[in-house]
Protein backbone atom coordinates (compact mmCIF):
# COMPACT_ATOMS: atom_id res chain seq x y z
CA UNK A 1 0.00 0.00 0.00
CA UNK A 2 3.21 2.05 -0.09
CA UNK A 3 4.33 3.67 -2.67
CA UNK A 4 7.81 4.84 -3.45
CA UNK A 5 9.82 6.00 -6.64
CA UNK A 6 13.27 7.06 -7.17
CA UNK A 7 12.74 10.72 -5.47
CA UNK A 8 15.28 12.01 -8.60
CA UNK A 9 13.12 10.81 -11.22
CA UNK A 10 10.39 12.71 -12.53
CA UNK A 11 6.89 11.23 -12.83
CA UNK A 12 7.14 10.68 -16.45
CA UNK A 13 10.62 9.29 -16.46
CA UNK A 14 9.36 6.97 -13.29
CA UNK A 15 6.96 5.54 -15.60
CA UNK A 16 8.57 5.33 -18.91
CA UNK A 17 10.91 2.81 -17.79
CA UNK A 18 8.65 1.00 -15.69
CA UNK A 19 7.17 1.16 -19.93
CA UNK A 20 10.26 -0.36 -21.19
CA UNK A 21 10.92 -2.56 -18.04
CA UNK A 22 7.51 -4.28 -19.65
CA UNK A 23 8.77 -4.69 -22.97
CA UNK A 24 7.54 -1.18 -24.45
CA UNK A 25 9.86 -0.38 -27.11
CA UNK A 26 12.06 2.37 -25.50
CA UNK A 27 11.32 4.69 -28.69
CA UNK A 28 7.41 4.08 -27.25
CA UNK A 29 7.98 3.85 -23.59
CA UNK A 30 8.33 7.80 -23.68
CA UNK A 31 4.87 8.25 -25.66
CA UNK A 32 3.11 5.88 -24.06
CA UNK A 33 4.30 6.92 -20.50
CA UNK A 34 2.56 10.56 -21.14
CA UNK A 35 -0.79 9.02 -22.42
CA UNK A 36 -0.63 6.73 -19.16
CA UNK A 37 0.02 10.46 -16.93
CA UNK A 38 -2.60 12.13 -18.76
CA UNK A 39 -4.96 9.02 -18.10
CA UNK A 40 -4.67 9.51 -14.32
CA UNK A 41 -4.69 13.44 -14.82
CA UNK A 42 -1.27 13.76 -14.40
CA UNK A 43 -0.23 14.91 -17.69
CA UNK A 44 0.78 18.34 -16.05
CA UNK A 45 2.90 17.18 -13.34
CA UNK A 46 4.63 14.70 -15.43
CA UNK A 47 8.11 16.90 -15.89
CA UNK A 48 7.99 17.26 -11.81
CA UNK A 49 10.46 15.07 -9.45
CA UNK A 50 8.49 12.50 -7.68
CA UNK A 51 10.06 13.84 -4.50
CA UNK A 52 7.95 17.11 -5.18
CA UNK A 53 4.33 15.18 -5.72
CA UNK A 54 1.64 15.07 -3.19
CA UNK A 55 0.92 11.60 -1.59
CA UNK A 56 -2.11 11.26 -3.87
CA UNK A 57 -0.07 12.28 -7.16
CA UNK A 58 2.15 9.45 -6.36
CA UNK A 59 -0.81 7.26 -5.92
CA UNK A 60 -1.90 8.16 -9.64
CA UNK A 61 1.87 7.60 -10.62
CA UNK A 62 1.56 4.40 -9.70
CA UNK A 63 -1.29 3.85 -11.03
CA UNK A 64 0.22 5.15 -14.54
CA UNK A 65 2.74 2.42 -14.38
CA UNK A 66 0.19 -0.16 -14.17
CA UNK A 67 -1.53 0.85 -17.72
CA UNK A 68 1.69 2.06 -19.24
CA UNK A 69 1.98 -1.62 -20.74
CA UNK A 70 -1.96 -1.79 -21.71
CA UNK A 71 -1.58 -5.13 -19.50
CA UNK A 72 -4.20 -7.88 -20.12
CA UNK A 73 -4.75 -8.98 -16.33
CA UNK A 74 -4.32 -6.01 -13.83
CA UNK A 75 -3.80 -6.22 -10.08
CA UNK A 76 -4.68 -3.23 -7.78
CA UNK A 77 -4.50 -3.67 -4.22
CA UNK A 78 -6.18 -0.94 -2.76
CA UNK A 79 -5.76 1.53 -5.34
CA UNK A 80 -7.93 4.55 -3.79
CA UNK A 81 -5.49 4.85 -0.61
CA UNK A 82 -4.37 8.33 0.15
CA UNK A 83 -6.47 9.87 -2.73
CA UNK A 84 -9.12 12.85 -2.01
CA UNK A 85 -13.20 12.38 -3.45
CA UNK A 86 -12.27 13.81 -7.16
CA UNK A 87 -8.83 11.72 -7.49
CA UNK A 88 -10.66 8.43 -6.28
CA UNK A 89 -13.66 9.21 -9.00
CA UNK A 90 -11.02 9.24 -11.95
CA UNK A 91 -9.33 6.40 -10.46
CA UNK A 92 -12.81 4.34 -10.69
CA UNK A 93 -13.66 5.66 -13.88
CA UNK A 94 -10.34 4.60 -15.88
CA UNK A 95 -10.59 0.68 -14.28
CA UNK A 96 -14.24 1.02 -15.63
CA UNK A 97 -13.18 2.08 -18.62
CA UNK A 98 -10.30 -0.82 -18.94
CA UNK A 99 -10.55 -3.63 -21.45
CA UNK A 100 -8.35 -5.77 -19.15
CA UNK A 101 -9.41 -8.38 -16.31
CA UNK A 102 -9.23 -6.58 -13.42
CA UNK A 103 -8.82 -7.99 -9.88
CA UNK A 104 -9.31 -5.24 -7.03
CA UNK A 105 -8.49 -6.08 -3.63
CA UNK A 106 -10.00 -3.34 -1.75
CA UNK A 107 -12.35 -2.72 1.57
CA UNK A 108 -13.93 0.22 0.81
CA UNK A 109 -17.15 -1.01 -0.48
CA UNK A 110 -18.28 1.89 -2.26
CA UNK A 111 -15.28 1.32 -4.86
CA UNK A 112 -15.99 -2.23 -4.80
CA UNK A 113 -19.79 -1.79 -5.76
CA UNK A 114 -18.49 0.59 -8.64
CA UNK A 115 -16.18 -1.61 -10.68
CA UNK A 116 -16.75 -4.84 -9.47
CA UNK A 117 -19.59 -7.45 -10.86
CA UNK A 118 -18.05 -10.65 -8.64
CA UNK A 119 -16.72 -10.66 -5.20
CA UNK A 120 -14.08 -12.84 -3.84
CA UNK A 121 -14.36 -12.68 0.18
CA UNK A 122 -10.88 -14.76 1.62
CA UNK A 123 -10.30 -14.17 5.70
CA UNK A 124 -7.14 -15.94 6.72
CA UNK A 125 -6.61 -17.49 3.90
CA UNK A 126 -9.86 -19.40 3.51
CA UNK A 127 -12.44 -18.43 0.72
CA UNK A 128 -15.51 -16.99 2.29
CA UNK A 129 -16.85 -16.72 -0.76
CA UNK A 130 -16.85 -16.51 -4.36
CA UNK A 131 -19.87 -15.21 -6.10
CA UNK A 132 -21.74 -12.72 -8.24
CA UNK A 133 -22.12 -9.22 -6.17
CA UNK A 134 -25.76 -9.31 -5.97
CA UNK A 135 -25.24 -12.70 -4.42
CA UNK A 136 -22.97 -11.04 -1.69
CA UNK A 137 -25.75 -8.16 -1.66
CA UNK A 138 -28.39 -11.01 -0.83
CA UNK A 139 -26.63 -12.38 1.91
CA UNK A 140 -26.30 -8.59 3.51
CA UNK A 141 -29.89 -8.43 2.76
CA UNK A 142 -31.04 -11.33 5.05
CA UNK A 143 -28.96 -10.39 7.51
CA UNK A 144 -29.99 -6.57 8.23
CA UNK A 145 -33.43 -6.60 6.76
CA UNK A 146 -34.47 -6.32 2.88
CA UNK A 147 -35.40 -2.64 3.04
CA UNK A 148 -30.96 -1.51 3.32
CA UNK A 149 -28.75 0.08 0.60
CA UNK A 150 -26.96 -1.77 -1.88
CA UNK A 151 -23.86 -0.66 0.04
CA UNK A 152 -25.07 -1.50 3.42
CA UNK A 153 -26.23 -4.80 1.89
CA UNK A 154 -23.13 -5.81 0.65
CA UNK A 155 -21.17 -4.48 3.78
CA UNK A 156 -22.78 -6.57 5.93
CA UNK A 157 -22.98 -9.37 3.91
CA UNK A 158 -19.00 -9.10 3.97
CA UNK A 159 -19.53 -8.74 7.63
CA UNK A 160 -21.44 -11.77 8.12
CA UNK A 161 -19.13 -13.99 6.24
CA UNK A 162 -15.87 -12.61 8.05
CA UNK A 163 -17.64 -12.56 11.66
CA UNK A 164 -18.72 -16.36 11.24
CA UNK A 165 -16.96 -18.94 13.44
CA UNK A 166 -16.98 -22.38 12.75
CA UNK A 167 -19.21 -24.68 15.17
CA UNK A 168 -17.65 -26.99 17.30
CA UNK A 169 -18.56 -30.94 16.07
């Protein structure tokens, strides 16, 4: 959930070889790094030293380097960490935008419910669950009463799977 770059590197040059470290053709890695800054609405701030960036630039750096290769299969563990209301709305808006498989680790529902259509629940290391989220919204439901939120619904639905102990035989 940390992020750190070389604090001598700008943003641009951070994620242009992060470009070519994928196999981006280092005559590419340049262009492709700026339409990956301007993607996370940093194409301003791109010629800055990473030292200089606020936490929440750095967060949208990093999340730059993960599209600079246009991967197939993307990983984001929570990817809204240290970003204000506006900066988490792009955020959500480019993985719904994404032609890749995305798998978002993540326990703020609210970003869940906006990209996600299945939910994976694992709680040391067992899976809870692995299901459509209307499923896991179901599940909330019958616990807290049919008249709740989606969001509600689907938090306590997590809730109730993670708070279960197993019965004694």
């Amino acid at each position: 959930q940390d992020v750190s770059f070389p604090k001598n590197l700008t943003a641009h040059e951070v994620v242009a070889f992060v470009a070519w470290l994928r196999g981006v053709p280092s005559r590419q890695a340049g262009e492709r790094a700026g339409e990956a800054l301007a993607a996370v609405g940093l194409a301003d701030q791109a010629g800055r030293k990473t030292a200089a960036l606020s936490g929440g630039m750095i967060r949208r750096v990093a999340l730059a380097q993960a599209l600079v290769s246009q991967p197939e299969v993307l990983l984001l563990d929570e990817p809204s960490t240290g970003l204000d209301p506006q900066q988490r709305r792009t955020m959500i808006e480019i993985v719904q935008g994404l032609s890749a498989c995305v798998l978002f680790s993540s326990q703020v529902i609210e970003d869940i419910e906006s990209v996600a259509s299945r939910a994976l629940v694992i709680d040391h290391g067992r899976v809870l669950f692995h299901d459509d989220l209307g499923a896991l919204e179901d599940l909330g439901r019958r616990v807290v009463g049919p008249d709740v939120v989606r969001g509600a619904a689907v938090e306590a639905g997590f809730l109730g799977l993670i708070t279960r102990r197993p019965t004694a035989a």
